[in-house]
N, C-alpha and C. Protein backbone atom coordinates (compact mmCIF):
# COMPACT_ATOMS: atom_id res chain seq x y z
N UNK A 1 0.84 -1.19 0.00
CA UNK A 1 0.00 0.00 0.00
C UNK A 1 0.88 1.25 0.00
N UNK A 2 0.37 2.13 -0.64
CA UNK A 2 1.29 3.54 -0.96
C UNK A 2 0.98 4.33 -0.10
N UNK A 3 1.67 5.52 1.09
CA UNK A 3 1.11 6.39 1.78
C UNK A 3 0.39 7.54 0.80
N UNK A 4 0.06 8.60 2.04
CA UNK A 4 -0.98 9.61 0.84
C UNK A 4 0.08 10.30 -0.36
N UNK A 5 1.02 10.74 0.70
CA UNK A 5 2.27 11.42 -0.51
C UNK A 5 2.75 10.58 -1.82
N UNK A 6 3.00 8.90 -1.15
CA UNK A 6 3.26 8.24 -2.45
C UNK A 6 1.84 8.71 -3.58
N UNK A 7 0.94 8.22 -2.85
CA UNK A 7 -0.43 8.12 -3.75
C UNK A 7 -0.13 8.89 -4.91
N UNK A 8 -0.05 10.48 -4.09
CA UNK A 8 -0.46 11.74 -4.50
C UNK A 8 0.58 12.03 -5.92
N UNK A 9 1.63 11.68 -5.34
CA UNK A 9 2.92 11.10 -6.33
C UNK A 9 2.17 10.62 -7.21
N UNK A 10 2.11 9.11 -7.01
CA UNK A 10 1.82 8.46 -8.43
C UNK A 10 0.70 9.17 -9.17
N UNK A 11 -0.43 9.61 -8.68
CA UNK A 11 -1.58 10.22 -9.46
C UNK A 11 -0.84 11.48 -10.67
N UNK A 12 -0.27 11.98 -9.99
CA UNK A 12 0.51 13.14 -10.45
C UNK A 12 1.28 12.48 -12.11
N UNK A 13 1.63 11.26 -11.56
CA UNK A 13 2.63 11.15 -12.61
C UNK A 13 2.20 10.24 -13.71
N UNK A 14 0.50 9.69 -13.73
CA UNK A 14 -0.08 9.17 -13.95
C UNK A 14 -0.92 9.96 -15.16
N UNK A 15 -1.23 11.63 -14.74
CA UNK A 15 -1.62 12.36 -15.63
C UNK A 15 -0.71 13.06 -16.21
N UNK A 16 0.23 13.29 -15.79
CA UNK A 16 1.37 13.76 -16.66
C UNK A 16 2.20 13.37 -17.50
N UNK A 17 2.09 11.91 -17.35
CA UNK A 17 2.42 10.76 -18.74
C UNK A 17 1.13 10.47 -19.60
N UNK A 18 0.08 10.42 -18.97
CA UNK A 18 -1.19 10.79 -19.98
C UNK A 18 -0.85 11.97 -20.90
N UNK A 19 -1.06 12.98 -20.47
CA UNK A 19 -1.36 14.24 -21.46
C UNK A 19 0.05 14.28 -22.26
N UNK A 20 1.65 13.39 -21.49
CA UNK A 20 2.45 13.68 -22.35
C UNK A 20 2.44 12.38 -23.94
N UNK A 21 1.45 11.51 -23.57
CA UNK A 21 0.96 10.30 -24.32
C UNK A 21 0.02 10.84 -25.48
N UNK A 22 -1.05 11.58 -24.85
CA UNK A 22 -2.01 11.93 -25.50
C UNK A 22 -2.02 13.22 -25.62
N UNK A 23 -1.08 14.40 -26.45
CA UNK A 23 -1.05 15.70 -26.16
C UNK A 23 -2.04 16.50 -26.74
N UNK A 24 -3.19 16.62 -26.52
CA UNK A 24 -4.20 17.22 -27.28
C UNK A 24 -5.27 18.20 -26.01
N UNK A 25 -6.05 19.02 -26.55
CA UNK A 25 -6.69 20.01 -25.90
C UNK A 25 -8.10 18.87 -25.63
N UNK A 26 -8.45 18.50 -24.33
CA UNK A 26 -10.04 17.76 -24.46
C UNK A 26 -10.92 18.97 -24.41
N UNK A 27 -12.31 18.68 -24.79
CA UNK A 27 -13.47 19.61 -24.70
C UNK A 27 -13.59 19.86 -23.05
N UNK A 28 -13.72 18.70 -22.40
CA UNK A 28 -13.96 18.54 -21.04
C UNK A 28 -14.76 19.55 -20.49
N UNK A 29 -14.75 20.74 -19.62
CA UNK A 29 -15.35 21.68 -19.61
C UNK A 29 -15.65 22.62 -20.25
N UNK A 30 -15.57 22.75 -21.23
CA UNK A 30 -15.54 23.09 -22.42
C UNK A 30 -16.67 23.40 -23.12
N UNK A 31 -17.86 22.98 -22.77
CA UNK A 31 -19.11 22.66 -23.87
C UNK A 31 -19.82 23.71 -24.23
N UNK A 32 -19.42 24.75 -23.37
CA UNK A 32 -20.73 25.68 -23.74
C UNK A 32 -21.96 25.94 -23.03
N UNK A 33 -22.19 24.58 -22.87
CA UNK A 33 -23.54 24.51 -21.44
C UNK A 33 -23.23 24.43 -19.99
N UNK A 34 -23.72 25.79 -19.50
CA UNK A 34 -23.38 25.27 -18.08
C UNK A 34 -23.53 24.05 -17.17
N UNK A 35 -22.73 23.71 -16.48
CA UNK A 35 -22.95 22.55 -15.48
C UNK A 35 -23.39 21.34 -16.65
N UNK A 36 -22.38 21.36 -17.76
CA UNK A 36 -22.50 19.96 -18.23
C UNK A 36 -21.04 19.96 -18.86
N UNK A 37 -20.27 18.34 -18.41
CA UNK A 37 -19.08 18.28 -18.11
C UNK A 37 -18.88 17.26 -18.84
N UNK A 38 -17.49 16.68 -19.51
CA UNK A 38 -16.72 15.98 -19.79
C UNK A 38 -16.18 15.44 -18.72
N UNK A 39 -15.34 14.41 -18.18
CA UNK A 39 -14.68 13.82 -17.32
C UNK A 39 -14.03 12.46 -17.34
N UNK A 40 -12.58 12.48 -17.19
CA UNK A 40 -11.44 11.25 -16.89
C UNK A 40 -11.87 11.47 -15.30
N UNK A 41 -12.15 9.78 -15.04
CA UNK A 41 -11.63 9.23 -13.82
C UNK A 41 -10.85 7.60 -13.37
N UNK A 42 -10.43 7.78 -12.41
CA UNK A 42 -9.29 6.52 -12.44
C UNK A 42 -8.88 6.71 -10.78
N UNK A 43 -9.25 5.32 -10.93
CA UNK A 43 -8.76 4.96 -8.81
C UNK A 43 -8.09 3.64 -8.93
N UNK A 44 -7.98 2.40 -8.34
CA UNK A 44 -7.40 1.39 -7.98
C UNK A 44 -8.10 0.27 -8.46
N UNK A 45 -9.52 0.38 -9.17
CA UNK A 45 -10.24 -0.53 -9.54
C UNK A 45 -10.60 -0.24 -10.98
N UNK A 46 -11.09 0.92 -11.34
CA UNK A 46 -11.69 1.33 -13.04
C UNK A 46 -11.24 2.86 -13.44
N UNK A 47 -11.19 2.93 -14.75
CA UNK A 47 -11.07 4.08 -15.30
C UNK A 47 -13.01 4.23 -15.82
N UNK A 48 -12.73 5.55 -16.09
CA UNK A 48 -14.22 6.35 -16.90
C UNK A 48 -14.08 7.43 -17.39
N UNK A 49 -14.93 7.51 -18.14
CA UNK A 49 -15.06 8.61 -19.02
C UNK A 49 -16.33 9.04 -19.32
N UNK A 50 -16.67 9.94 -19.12
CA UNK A 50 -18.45 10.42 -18.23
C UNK A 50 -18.41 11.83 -18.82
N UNK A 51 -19.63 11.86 -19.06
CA UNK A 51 -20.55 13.29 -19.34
C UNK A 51 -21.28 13.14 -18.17
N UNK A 52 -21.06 14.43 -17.36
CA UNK A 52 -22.11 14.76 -16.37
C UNK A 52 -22.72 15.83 -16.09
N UNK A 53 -23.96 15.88 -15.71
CA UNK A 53 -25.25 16.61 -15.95
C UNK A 53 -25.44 16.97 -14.87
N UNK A 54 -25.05 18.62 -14.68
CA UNK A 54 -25.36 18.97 -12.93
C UNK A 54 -25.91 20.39 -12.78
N UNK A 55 -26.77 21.25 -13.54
CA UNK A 55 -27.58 21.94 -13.45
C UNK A 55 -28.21 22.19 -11.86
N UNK A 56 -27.86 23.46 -11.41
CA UNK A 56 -28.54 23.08 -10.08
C UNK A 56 -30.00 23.03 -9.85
N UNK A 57 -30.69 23.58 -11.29
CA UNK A 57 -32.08 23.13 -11.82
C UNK A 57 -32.52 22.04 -11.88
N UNK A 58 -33.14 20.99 -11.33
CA UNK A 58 -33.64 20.00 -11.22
C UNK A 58 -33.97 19.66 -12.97
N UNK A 59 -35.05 20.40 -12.68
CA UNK A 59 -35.90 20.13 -14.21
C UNK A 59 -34.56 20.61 -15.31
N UNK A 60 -33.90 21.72 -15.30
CA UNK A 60 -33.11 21.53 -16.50
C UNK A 60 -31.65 20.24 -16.55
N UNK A 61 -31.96 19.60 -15.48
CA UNK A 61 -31.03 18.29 -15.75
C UNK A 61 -31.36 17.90 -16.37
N UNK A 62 -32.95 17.16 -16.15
CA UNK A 62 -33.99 16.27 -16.81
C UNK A 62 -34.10 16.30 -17.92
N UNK A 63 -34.09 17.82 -18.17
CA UNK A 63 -34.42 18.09 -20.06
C UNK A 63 -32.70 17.48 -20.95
N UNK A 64 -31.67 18.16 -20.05
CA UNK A 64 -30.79 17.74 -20.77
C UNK A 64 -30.30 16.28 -20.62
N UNK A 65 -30.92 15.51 -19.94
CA UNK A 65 -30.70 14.36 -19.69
C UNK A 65 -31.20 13.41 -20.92
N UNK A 66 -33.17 13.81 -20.84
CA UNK A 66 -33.57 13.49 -21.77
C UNK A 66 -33.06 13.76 -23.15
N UNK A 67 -32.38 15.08 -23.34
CA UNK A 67 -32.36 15.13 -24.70
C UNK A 67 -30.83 13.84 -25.03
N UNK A 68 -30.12 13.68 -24.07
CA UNK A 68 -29.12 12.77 -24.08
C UNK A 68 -29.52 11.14 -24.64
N UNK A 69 -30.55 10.94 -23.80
CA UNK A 69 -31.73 9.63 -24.01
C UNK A 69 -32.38 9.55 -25.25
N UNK A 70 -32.51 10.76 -25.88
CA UNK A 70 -33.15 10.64 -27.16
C UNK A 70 -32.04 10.82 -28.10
N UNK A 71 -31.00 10.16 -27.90
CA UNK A 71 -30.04 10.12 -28.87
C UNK A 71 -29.52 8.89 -28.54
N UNK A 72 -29.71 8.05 -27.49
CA UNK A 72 -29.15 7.19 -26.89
C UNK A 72 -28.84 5.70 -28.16
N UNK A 73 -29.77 6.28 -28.89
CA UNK A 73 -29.51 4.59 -30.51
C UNK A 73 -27.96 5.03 -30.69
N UNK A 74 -28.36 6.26 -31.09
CA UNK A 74 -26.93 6.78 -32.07
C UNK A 74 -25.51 6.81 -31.47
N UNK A 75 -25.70 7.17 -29.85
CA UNK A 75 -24.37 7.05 -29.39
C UNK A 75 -23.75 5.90 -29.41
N UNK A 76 -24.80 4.42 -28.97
CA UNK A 76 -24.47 3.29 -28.61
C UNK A 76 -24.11 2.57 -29.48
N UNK A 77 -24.86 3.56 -31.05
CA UNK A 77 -24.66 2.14 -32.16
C UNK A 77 -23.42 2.94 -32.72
N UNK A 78 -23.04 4.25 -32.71
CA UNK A 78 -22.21 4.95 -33.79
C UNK A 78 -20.78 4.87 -33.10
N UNK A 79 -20.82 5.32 -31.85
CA UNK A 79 -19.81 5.77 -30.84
C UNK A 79 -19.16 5.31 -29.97
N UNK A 80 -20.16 5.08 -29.25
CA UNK A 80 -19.87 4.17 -27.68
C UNK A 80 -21.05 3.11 -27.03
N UNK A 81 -21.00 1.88 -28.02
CA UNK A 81 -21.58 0.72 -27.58
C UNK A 81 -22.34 0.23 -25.88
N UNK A 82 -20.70 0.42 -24.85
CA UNK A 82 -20.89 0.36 -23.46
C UNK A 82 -21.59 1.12 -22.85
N UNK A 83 -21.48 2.77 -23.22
CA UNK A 83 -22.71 3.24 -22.51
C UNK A 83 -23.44 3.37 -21.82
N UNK A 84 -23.08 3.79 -20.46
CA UNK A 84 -24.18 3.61 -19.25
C UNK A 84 -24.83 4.80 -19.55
N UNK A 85 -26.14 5.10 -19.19
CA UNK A 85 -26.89 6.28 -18.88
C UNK A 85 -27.58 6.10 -17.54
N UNK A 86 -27.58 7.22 -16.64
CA UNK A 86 -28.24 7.07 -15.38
C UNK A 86 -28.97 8.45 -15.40
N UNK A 87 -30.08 8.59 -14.94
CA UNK A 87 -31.29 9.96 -14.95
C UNK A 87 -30.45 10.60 -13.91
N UNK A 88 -30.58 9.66 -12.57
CA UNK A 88 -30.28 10.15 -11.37
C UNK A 88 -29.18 9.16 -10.58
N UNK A 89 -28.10 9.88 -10.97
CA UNK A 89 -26.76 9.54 -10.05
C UNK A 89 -26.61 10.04 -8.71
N UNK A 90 -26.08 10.00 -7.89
CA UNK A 90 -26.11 10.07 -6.24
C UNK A 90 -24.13 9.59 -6.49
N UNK A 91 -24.06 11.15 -6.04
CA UNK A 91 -22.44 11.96 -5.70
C UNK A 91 -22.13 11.13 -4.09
N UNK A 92 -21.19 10.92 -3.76
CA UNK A 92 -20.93 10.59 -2.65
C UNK A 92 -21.10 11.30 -1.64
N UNK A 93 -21.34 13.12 -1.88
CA UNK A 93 -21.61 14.00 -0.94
C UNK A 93 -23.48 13.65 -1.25
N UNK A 94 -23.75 13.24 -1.86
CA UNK A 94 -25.85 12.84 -1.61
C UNK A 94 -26.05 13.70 -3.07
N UNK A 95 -25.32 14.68 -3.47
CA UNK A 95 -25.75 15.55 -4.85
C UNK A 95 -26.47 14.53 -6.08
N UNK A 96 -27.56 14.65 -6.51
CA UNK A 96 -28.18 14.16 -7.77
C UNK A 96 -27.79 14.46 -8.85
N UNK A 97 -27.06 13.86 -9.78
CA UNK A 97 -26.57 14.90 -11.18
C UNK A 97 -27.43 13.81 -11.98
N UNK A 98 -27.27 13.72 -13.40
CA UNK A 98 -27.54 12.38 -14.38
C UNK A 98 -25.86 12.61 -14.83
N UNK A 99 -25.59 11.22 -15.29
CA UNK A 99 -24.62 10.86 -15.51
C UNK A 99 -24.63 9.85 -17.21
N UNK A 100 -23.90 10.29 -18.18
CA UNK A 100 -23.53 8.84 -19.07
C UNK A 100 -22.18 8.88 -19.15
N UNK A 101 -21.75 7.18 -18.97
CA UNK A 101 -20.34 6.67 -19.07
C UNK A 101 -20.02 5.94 -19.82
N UNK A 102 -18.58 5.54 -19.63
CA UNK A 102 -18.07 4.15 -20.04
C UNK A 102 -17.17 4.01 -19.33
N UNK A 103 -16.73 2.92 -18.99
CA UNK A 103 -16.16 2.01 -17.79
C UNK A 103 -15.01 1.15 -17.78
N UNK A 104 -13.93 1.27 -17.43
CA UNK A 104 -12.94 0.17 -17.95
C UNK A 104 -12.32 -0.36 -16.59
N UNK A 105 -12.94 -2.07 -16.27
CA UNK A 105 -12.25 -2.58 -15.15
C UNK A 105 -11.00 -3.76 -15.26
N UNK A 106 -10.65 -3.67 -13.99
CA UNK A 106 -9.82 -4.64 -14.14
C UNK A 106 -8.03 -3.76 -13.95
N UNK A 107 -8.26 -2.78 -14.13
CA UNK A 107 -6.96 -2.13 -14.03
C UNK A 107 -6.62 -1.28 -12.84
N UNK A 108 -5.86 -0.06 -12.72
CA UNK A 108 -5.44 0.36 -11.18
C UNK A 108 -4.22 1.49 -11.64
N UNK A 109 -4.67 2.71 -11.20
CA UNK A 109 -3.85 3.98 -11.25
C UNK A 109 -2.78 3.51 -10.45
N UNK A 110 -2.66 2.44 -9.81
CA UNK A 110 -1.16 2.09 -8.97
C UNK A 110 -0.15 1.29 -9.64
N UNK A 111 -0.76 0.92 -10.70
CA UNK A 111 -0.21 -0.42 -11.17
C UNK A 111 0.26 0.31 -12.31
N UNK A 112 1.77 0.63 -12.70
CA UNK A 112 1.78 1.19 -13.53
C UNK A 112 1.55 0.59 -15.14
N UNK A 113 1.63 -1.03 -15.11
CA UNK A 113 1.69 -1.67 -16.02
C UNK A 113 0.45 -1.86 -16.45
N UNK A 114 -0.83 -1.13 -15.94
CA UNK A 114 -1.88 -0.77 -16.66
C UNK A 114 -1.98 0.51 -17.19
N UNK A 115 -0.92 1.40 -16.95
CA UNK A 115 -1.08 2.52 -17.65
C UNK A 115 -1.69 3.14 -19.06
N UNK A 116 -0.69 2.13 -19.69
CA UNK A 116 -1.02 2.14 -21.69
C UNK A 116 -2.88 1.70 -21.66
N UNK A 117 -3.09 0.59 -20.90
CA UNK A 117 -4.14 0.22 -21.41
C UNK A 117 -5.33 1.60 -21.08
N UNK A 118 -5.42 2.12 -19.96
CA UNK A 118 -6.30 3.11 -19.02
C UNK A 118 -5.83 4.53 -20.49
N UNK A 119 -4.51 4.75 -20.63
CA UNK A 119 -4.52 6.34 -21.70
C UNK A 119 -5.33 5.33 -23.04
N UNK A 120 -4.96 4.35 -23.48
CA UNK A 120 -5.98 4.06 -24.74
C UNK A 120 -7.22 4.26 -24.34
N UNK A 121 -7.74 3.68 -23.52
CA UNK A 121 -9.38 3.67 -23.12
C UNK A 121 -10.34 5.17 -23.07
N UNK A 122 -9.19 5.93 -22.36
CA UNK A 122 -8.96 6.99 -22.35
C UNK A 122 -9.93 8.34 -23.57
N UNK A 123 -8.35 7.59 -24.49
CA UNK A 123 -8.28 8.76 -25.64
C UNK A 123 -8.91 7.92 -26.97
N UNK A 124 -10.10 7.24 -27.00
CA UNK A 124 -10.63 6.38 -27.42
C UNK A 124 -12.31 6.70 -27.67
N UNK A 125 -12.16 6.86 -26.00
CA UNK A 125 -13.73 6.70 -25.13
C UNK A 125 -14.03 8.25 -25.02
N UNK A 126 -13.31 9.16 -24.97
CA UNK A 126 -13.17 10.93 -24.77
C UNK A 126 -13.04 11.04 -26.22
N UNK A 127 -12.79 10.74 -27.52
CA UNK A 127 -12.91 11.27 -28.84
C UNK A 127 -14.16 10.95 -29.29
N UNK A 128 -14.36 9.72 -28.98
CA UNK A 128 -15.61 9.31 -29.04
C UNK A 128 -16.99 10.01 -28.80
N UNK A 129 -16.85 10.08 -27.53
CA UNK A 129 -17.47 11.04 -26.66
C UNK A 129 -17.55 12.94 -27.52
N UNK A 130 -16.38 13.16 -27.56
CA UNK A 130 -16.25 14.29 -28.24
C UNK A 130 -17.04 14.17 -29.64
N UNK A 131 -17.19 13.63 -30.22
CA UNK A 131 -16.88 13.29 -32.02
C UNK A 131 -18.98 13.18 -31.79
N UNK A 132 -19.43 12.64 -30.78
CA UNK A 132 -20.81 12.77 -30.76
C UNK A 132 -21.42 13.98 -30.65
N UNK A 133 -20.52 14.38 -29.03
CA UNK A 133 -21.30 15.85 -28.76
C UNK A 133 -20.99 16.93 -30.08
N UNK A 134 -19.88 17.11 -30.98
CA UNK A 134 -20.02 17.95 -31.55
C UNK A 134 -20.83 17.82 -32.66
N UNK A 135 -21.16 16.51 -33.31
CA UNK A 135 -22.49 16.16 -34.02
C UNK A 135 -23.72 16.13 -33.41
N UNK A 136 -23.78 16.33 -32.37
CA UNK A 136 -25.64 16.90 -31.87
C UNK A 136 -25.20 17.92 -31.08
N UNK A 137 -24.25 18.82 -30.75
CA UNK A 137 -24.32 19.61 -29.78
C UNK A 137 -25.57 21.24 -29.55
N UNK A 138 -25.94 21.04 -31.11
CA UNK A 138 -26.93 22.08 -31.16
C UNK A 138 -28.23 21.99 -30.17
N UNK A 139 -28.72 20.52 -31.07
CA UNK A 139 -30.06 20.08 -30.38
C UNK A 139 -29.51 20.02 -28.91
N UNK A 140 -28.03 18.96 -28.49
CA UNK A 140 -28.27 19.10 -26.74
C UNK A 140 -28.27 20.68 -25.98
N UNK A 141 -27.53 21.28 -26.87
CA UNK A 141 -27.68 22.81 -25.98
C UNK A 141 -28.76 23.11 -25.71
N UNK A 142 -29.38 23.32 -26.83
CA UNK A 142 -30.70 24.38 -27.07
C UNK A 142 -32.09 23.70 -26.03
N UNK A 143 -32.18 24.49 -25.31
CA UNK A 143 -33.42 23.91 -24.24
C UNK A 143 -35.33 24.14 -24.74
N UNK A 144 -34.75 25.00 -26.05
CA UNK A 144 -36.28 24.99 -26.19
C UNK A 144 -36.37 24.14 -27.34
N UNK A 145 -35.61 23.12 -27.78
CA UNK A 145 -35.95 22.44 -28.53
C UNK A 145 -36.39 21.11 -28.24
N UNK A 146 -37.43 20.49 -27.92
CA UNK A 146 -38.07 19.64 -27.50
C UNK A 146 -37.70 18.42 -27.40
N UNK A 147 -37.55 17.12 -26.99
CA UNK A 147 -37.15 15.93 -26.72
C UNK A 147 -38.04 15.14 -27.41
């Protein structure tokens, strides 16, 4: 087991051989719409790569959630097969966002010899991701356009 400093270490050096692997600008926060996010994550068990939906508007989650759901053929069949979608995710602090992912287990930000596999999944699952939203990003922005 690594103390916090090792941890903090390896995390560090974990994204900094990423971005020096994969040197490109992500959308990530980026989109245009408030409180809707791009996101890399990675702990000791899975990597992900998540769009998340956190409007502190209830109802304008929903809408942009739905409008996410009504695209849900095209992402899964064109883009990203794995695809989780959740309406209502529950943050570890209790926060409700909606959430869609993809998931890669079996690997471990400690282990460095999963590294390669976690930046492919990565920069794979985030172009992907990208390469959709900027082919519907109109309809997902636009809130008065109906679901």
């Amino acid at each position: 087991m690594f103390s916090k400093a090792e941890a903090q270490k390896m995390k560090k050096e974990f994204w900094t051989a990423f971005a020096d692997a994969y040197p490109r600008k992500w959308l990530l926060y980026d989109t245009k719409i408030k409180d809707v996010t791009f996101k890399f994550y990675v702990d000791n068990k899975k990597a992900q790569v998540m769009l998340d939906i956190e409007p502190r508007e209830d109802d304008k989650r929903i809408i942009y959630f739905e409008k996410m759901e009504s695209l849900k053929n095209i992402l899964l069949d064109e883009f990203l097969p794995e695809a989780v979608f959740e309406r209502n995710f529950y943050l570890e602090n209790g926060k409700v966002i909606s959430r869609v992912w993809v998931e890669l287990t079996g690997i471990s930000l400690y282990n460095m010899a999963s590294w390669a596999a976690i930046f492919r999944f990565f920069n794979l699952s985030m172009d992907a991701f990208e390469r959709f939203f900027y082919e519907y990003e109109d309809y997902i922005r636009d809130l008065d356009i109906n679901t």
